[in-house]
PDBML (XML) file of the C-alpha atoms, coordinates in Angstrom:
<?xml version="1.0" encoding="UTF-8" ?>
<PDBx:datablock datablockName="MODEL"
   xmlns:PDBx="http://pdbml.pdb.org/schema/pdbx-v50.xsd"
   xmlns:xsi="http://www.w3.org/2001/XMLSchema-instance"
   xsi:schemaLocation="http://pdbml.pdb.org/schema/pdbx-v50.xsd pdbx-v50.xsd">
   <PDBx:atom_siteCategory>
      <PDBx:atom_site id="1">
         <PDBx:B_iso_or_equiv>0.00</PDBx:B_iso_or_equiv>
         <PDBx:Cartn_x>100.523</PDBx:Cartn_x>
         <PDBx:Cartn_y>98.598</PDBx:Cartn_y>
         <PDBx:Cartn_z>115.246</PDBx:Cartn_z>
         <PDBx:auth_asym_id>A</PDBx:auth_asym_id>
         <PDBx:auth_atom_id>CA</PDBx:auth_atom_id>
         <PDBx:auth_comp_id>UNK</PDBx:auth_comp_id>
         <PDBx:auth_seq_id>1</PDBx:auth_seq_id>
         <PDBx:group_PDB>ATOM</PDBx:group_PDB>
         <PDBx:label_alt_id xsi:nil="true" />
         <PDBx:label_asym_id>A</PDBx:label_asym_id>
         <PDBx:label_atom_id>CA</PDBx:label_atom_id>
         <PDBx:label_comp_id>UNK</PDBx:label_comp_id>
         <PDBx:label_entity_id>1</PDBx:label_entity_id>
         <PDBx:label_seq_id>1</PDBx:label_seq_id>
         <PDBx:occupancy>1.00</PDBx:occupancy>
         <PDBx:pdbx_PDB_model_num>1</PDBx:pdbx_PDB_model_num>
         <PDBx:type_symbol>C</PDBx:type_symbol>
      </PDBx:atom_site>
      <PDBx:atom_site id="2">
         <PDBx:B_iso_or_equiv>0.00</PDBx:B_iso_or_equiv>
         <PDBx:Cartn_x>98.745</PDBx:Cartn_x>
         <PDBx:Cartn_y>96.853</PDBx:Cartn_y>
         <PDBx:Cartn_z>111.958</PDBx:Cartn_z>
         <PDBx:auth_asym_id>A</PDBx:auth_asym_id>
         <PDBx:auth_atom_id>CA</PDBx:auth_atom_id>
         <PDBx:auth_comp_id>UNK</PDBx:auth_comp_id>
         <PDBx:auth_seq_id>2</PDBx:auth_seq_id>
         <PDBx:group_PDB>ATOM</PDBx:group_PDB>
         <PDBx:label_alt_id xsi:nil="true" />
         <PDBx:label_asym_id>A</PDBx:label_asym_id>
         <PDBx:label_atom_id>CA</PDBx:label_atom_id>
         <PDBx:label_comp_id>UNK</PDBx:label_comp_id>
         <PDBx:label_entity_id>1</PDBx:label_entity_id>
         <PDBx:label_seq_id>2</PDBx:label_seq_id>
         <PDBx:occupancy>1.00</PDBx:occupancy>
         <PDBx:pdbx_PDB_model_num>1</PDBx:pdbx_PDB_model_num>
         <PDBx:type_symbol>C</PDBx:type_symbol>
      </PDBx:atom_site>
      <PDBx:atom_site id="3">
         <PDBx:B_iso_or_equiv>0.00</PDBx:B_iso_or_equiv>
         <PDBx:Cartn_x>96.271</PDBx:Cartn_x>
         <PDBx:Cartn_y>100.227</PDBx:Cartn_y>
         <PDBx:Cartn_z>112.286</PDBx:Cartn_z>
         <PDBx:auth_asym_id>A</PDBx:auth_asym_id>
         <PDBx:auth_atom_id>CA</PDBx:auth_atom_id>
         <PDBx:auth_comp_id>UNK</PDBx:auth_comp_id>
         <PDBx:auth_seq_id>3</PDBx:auth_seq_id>
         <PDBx:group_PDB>ATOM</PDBx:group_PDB>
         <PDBx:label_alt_id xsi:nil="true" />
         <PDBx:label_asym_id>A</PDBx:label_asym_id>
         <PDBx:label_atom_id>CA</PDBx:label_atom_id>
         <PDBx:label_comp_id>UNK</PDBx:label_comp_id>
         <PDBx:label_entity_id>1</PDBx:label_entity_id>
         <PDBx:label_seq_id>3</PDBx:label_seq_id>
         <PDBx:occupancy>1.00</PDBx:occupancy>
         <PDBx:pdbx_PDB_model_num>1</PDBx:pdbx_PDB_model_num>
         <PDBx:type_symbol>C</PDBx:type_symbol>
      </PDBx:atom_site>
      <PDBx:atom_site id="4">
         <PDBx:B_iso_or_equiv>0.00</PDBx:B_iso_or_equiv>
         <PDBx:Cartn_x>98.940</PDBx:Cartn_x>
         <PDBx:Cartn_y>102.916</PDBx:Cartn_y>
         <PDBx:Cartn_z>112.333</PDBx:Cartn_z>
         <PDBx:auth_asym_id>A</PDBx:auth_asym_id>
         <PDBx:auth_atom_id>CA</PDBx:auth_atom_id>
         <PDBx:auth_comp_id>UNK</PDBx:auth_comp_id>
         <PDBx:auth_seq_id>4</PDBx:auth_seq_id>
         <PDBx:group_PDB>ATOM</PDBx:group_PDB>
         <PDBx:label_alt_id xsi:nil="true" />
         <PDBx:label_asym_id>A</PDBx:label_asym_id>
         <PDBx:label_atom_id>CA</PDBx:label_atom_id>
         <PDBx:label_comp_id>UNK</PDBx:label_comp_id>
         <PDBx:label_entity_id>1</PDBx:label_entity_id>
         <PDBx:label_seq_id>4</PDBx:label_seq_id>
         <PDBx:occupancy>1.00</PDBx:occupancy>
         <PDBx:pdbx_PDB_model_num>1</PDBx:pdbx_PDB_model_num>
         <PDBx:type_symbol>C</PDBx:type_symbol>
      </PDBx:atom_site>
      <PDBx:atom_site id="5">
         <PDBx:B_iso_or_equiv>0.00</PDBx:B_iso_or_equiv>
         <PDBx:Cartn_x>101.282</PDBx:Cartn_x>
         <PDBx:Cartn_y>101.144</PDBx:Cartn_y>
         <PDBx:Cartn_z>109.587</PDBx:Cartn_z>
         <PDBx:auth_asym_id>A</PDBx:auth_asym_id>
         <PDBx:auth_atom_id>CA</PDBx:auth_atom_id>
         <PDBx:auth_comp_id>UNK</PDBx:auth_comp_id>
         <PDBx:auth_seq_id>5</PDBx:auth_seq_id>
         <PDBx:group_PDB>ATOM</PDBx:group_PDB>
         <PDBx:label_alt_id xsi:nil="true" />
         <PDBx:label_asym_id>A</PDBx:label_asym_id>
         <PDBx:label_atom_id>CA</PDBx:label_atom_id>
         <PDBx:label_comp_id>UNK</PDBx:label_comp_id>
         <PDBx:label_entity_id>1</PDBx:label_entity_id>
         <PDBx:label_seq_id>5</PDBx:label_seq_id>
         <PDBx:occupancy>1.00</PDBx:occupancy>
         <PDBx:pdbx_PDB_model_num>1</PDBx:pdbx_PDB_model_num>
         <PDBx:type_symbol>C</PDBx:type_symbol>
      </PDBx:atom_site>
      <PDBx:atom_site id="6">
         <PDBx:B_iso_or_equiv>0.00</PDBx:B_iso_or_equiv>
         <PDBx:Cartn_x>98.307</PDBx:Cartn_x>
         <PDBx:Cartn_y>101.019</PDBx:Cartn_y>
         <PDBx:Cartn_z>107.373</PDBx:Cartn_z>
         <PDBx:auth_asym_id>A</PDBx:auth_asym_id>
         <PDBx:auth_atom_id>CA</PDBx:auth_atom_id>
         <PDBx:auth_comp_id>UNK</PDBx:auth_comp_id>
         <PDBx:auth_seq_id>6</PDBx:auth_seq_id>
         <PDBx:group_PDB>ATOM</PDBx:group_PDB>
         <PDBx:label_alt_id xsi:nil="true" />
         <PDBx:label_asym_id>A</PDBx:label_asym_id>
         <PDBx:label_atom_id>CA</PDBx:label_atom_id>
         <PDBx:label_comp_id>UNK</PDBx:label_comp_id>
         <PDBx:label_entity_id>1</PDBx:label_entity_id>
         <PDBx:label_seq_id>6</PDBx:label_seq_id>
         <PDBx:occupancy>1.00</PDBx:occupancy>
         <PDBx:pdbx_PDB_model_num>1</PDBx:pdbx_PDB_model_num>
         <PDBx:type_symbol>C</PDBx:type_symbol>
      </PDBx:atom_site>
      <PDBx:atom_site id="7">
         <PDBx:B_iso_or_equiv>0.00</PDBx:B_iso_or_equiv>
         <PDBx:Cartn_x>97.729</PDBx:Cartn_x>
         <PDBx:Cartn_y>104.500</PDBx:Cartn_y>
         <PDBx:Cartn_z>107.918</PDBx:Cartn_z>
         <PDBx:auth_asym_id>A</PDBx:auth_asym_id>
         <PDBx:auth_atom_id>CA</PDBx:auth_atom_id>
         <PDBx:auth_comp_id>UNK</PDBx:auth_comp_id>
         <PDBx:auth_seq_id>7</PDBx:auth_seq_id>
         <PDBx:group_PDB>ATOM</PDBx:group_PDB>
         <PDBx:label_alt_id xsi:nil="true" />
         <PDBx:label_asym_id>A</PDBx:label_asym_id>
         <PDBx:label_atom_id>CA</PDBx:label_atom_id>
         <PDBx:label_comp_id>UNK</PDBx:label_comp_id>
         <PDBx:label_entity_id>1</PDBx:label_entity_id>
         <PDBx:label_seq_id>7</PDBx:label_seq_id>
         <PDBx:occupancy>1.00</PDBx:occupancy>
         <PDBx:pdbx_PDB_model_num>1</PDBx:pdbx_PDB_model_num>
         <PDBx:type_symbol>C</PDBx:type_symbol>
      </PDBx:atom_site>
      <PDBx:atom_site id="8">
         <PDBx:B_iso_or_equiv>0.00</PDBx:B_iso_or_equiv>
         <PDBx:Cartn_x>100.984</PDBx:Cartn_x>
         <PDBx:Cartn_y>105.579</PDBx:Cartn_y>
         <PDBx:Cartn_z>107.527</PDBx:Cartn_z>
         <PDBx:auth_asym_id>A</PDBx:auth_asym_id>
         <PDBx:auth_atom_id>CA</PDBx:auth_atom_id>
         <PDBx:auth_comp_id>UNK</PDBx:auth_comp_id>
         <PDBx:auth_seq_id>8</PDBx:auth_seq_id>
         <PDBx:group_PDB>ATOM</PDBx:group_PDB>
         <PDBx:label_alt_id xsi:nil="true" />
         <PDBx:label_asym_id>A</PDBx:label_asym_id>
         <PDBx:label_atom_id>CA</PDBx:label_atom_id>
         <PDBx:label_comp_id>UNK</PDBx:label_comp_id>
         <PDBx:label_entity_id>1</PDBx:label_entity_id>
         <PDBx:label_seq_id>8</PDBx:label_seq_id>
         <PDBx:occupancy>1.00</PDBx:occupancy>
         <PDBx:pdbx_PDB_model_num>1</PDBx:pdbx_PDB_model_num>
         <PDBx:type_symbol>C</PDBx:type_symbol>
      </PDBx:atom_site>
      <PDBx:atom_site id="9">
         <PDBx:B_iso_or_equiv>0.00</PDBx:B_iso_or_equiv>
         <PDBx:Cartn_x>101.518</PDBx:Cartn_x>
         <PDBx:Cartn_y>103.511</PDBx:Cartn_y>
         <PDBx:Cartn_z>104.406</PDBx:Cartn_z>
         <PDBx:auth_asym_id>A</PDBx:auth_asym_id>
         <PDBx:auth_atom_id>CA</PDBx:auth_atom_id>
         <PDBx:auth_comp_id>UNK</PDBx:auth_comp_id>
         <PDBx:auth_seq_id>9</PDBx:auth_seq_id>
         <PDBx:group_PDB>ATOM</PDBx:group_PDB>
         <PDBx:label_alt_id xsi:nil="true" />
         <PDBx:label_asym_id>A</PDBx:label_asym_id>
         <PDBx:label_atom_id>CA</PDBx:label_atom_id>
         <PDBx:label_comp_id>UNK</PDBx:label_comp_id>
         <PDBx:label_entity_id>1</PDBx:label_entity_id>
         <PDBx:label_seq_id>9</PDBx:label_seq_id>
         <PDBx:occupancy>1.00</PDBx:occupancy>
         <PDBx:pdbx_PDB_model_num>1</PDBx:pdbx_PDB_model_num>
         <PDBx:type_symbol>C</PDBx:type_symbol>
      </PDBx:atom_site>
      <PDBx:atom_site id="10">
         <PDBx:B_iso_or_equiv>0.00</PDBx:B_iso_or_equiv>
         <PDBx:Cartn_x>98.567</PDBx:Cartn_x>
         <PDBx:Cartn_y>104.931</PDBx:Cartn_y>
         <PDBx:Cartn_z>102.880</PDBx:Cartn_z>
         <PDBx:auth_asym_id>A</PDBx:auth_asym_id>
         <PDBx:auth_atom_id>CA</PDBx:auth_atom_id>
         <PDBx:auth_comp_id>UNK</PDBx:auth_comp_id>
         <PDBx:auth_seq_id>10</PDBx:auth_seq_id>
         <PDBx:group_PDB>ATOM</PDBx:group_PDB>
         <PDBx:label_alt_id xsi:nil="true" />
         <PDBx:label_asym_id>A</PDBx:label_asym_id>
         <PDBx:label_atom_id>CA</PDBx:label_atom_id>
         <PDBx:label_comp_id>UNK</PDBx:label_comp_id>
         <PDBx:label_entity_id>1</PDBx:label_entity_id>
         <PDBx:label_seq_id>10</PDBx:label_seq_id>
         <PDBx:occupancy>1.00</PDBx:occupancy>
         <PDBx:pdbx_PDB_model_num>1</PDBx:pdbx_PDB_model_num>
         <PDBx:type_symbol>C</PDBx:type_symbol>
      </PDBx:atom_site>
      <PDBx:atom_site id="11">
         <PDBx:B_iso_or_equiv>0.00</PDBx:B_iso_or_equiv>
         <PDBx:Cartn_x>99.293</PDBx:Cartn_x>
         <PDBx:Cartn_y>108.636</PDBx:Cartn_y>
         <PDBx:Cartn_z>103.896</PDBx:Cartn_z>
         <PDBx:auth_asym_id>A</PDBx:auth_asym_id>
         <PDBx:auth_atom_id>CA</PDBx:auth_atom_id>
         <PDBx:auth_comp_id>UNK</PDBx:auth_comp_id>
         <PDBx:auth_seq_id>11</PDBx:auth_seq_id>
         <PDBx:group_PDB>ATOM</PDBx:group_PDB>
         <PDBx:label_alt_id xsi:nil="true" />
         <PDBx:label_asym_id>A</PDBx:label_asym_id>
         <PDBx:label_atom_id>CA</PDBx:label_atom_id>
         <PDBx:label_comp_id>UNK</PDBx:label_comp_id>
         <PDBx:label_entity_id>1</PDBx:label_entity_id>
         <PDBx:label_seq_id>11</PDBx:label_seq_id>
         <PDBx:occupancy>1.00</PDBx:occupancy>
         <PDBx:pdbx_PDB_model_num>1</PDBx:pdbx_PDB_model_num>
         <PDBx:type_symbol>C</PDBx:type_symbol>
      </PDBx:atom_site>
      <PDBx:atom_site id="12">
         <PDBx:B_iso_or_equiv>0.00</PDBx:B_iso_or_equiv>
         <PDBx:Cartn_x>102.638</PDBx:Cartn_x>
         <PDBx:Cartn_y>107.436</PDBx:Cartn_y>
         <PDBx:Cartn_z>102.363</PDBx:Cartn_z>
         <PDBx:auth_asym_id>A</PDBx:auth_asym_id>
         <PDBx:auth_atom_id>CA</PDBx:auth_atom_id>
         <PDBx:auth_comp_id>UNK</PDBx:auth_comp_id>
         <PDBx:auth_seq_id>12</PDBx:auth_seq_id>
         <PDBx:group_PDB>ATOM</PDBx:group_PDB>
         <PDBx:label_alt_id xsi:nil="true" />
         <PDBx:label_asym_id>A</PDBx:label_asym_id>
         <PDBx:label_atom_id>CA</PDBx:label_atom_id>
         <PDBx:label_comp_id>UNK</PDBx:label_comp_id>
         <PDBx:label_entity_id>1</PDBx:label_entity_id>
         <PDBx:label_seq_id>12</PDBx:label_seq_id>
         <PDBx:occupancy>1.00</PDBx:occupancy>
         <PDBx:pdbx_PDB_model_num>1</PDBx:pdbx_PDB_model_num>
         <PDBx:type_symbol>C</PDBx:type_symbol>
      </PDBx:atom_site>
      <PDBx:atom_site id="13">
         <PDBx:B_iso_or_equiv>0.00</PDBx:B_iso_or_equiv>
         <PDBx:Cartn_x>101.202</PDBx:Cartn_x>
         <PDBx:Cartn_y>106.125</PDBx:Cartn_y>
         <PDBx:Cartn_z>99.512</PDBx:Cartn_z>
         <PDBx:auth_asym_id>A</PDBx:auth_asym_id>
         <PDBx:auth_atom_id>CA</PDBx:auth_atom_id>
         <PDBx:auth_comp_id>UNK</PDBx:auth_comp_id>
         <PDBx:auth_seq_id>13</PDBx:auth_seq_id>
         <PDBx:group_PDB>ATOM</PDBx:group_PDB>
         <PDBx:label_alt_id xsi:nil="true" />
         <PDBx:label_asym_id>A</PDBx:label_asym_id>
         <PDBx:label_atom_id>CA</PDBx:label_atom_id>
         <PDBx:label_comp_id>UNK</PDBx:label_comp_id>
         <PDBx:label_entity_id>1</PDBx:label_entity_id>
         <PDBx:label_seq_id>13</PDBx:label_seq_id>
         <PDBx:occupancy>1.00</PDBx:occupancy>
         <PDBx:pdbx_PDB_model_num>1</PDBx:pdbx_PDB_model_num>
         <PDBx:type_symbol>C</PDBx:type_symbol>
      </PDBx:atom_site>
      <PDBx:atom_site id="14">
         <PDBx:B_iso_or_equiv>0.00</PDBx:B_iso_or_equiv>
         <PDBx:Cartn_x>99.011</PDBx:Cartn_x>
         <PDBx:Cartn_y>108.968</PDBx:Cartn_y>
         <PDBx:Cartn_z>98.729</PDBx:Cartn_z>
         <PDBx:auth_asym_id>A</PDBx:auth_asym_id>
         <PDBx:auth_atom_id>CA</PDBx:auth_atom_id>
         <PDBx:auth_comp_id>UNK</PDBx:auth_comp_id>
         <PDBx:auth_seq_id>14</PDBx:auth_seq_id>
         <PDBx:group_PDB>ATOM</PDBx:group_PDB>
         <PDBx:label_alt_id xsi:nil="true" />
         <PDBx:label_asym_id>A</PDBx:label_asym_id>
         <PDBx:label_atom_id>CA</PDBx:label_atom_id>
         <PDBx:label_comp_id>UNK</PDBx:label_comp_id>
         <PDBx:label_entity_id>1</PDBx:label_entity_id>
         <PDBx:label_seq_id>14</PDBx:label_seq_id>
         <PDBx:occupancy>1.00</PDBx:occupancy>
         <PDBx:pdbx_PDB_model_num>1</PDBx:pdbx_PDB_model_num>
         <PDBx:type_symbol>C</PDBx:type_symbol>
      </PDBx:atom_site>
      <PDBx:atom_site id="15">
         <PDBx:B_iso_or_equiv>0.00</PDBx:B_iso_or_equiv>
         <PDBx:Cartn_x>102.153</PDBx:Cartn_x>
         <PDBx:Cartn_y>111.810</PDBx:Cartn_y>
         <PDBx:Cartn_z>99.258</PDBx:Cartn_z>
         <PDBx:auth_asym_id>A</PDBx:auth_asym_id>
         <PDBx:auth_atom_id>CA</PDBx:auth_atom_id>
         <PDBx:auth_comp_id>UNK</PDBx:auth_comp_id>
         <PDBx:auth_seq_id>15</PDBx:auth_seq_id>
         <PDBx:group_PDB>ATOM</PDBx:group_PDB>
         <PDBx:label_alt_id xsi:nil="true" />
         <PDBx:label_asym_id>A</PDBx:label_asym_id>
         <PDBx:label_atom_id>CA</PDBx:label_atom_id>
         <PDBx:label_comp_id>UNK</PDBx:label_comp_id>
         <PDBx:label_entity_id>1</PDBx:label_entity_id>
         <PDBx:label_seq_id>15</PDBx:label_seq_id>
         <PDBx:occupancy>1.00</PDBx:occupancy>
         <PDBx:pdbx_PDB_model_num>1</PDBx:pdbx_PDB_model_num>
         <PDBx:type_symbol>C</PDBx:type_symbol>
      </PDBx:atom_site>
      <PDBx:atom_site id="16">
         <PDBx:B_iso_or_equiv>0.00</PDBx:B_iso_or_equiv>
         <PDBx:Cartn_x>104.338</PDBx:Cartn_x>
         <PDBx:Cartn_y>110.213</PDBx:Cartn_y>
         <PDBx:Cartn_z>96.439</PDBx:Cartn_z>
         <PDBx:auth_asym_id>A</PDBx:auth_asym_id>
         <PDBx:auth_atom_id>CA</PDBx:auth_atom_id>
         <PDBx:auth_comp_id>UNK</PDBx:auth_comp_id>
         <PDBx:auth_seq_id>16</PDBx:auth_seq_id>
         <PDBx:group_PDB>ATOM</PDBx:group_PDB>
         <PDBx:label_alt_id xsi:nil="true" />
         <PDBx:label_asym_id>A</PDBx:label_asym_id>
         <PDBx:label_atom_id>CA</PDBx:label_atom_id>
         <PDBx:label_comp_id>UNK</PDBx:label_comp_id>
         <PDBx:label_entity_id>1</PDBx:label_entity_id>
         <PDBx:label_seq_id>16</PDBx:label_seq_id>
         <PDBx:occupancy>1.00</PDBx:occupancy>
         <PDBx:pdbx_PDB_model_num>1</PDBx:pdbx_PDB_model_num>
         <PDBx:type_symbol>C</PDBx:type_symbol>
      </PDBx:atom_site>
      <PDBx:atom_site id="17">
         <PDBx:B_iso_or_equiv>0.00</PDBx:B_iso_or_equiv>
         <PDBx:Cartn_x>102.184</PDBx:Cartn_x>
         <PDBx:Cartn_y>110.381</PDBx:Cartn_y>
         <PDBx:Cartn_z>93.399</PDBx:Cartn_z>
         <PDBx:auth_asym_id>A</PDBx:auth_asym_id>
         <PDBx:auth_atom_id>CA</PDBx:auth_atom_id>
         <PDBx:auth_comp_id>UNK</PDBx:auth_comp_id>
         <PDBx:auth_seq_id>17</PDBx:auth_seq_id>
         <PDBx:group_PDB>ATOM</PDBx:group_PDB>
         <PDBx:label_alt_id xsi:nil="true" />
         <PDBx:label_asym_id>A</PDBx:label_asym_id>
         <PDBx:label_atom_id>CA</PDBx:label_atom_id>
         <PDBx:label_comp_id>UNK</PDBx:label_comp_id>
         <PDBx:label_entity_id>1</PDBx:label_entity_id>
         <PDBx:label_seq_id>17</PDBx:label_seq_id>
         <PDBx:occupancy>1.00</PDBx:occupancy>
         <PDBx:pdbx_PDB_model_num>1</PDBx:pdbx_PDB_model_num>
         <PDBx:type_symbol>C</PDBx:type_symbol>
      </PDBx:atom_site>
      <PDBx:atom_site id="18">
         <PDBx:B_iso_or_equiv>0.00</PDBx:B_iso_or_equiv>
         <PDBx:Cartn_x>100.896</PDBx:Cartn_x>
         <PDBx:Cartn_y>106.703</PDBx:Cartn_y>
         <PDBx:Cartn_z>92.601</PDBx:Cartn_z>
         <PDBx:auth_asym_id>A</PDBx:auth_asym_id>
         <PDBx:auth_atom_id>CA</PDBx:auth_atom_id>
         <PDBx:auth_comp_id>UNK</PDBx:auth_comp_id>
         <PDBx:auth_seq_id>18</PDBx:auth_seq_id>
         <PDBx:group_PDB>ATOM</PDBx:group_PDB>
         <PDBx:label_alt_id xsi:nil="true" />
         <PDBx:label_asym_id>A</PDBx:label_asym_id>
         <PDBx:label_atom_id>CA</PDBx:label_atom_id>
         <PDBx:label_comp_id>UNK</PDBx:label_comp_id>
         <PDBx:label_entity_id>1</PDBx:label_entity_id>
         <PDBx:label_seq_id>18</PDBx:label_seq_id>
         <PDBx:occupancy>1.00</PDBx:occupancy>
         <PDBx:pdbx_PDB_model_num>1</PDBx:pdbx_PDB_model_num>
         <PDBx:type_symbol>C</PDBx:type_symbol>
      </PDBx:atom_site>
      <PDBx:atom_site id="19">
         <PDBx:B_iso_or_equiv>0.00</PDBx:B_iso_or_equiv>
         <PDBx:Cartn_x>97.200</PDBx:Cartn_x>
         <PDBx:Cartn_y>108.676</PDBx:Cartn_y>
         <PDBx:Cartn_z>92.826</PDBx:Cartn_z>
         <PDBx:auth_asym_id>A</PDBx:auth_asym_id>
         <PDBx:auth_atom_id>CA</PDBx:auth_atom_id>
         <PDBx:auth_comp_id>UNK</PDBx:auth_comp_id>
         <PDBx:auth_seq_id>19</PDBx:auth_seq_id>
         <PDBx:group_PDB>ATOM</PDBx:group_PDB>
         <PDBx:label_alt_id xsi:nil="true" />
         <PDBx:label_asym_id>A</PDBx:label_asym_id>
         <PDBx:label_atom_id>CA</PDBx:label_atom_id>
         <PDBx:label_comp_id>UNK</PDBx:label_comp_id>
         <PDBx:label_entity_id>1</PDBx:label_entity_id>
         <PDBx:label_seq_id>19</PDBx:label_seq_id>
         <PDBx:occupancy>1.00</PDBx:occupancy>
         <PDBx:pdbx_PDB_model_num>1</PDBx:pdbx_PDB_model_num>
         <PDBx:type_symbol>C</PDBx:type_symbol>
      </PDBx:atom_site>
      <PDBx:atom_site id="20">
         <PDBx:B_iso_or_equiv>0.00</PDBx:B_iso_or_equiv>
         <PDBx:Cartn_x>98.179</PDBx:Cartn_x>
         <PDBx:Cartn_y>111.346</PDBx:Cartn_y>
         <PDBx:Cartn_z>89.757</PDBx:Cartn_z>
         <PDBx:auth_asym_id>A</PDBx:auth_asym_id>
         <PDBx:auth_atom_id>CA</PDBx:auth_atom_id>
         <PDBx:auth_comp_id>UNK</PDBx:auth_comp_id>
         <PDBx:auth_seq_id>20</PDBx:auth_seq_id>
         <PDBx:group_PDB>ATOM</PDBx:group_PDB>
         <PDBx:label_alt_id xsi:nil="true" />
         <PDBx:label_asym_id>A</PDBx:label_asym_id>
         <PDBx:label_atom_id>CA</PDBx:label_atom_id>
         <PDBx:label_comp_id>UNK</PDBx:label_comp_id>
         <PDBx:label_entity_id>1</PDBx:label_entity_id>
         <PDBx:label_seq_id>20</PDBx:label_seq_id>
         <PDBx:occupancy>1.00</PDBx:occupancy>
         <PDBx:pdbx_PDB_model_num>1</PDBx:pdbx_PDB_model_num>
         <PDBx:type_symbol>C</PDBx:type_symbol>
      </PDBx:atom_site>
      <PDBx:atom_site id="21">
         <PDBx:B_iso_or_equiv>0.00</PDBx:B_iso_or_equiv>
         <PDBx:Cartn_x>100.628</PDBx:Cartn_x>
         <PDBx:Cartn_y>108.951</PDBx:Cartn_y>
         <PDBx:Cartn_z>88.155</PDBx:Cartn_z>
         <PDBx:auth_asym_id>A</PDBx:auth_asym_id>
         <PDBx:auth_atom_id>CA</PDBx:auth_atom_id>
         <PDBx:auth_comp_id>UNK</PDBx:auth_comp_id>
         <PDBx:auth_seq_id>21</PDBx:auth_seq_id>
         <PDBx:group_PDB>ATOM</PDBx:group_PDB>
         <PDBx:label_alt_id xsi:nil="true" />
         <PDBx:label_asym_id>A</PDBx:label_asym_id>
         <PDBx:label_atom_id>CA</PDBx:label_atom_id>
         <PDBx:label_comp_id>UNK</PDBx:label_comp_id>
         <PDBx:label_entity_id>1</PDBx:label_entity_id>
         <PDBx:label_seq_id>21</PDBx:label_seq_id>
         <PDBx:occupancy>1.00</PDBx:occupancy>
         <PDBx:pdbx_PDB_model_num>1</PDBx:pdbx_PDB_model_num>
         <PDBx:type_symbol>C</PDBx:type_symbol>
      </PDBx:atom_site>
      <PDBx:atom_site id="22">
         <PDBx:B_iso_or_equiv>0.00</PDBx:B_iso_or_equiv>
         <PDBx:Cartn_x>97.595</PDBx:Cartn_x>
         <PDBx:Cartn_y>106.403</PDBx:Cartn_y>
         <PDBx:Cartn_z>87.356</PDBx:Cartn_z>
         <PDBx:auth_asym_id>A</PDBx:auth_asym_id>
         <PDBx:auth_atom_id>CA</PDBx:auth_atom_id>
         <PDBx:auth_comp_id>UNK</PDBx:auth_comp_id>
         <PDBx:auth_seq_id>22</PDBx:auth_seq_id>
         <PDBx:group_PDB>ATOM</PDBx:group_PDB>
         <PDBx:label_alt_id xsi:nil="true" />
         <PDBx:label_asym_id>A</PDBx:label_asym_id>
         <PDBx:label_atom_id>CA</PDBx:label_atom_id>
         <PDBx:label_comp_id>UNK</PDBx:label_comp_id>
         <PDBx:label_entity_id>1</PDBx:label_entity_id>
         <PDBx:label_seq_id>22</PDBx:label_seq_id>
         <PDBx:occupancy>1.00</PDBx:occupancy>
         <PDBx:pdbx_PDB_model_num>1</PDBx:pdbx_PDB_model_num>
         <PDBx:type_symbol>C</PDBx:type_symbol>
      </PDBx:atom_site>
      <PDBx:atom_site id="23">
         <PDBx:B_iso_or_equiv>0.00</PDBx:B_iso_or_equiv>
         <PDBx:Cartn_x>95.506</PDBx:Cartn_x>
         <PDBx:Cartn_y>109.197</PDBx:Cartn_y>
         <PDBx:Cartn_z>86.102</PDBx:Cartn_z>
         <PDBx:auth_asym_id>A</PDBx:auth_asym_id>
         <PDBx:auth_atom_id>CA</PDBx:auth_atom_id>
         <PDBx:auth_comp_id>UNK</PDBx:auth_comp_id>
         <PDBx:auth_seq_id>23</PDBx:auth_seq_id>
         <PDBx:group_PDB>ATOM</PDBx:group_PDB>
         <PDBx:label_alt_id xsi:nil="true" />
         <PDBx:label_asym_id>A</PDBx:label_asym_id>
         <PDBx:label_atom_id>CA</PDBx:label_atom_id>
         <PDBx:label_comp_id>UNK</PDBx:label_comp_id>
         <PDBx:label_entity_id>1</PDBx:label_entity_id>
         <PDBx:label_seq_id>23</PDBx:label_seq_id>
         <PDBx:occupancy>1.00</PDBx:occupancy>
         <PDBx:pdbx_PDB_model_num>1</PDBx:pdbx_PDB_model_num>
         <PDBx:type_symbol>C</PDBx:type_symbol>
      </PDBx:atom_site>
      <PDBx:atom_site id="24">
         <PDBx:B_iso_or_equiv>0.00</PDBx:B_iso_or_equiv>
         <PDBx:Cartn_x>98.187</PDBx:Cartn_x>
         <PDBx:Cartn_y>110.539</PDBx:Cartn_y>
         <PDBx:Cartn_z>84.317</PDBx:Cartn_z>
         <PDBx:auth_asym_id>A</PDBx:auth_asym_id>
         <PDBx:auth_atom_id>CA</PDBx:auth_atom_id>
         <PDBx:auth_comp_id>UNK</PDBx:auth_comp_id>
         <PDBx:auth_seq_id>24</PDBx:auth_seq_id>
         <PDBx:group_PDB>ATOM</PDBx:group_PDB>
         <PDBx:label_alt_id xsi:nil="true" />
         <PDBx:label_asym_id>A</PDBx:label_asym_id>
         <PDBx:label_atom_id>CA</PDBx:label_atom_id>
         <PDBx:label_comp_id>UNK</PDBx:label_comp_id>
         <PDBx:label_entity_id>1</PDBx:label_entity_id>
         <PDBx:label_seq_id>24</PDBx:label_seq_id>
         <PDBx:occupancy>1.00</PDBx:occupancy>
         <PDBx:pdbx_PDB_model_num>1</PDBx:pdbx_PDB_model_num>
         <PDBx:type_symbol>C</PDBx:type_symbol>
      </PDBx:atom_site>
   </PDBx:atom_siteCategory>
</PDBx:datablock>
């Protein structure tokens, strides 16, 4: 359960923006 919530949180993560918005 850890696993997939840290995968999901990342995929997550990655989806909304916070990737662009610090490079932005």
């Amino acid at each position: 359960a850890q696993l997939r919530t840290v995968h999901e949180r990342l995929t997550k993560a990655k989806a909304s923006g916070q990737r662009q918005a610090g490079s932005a």
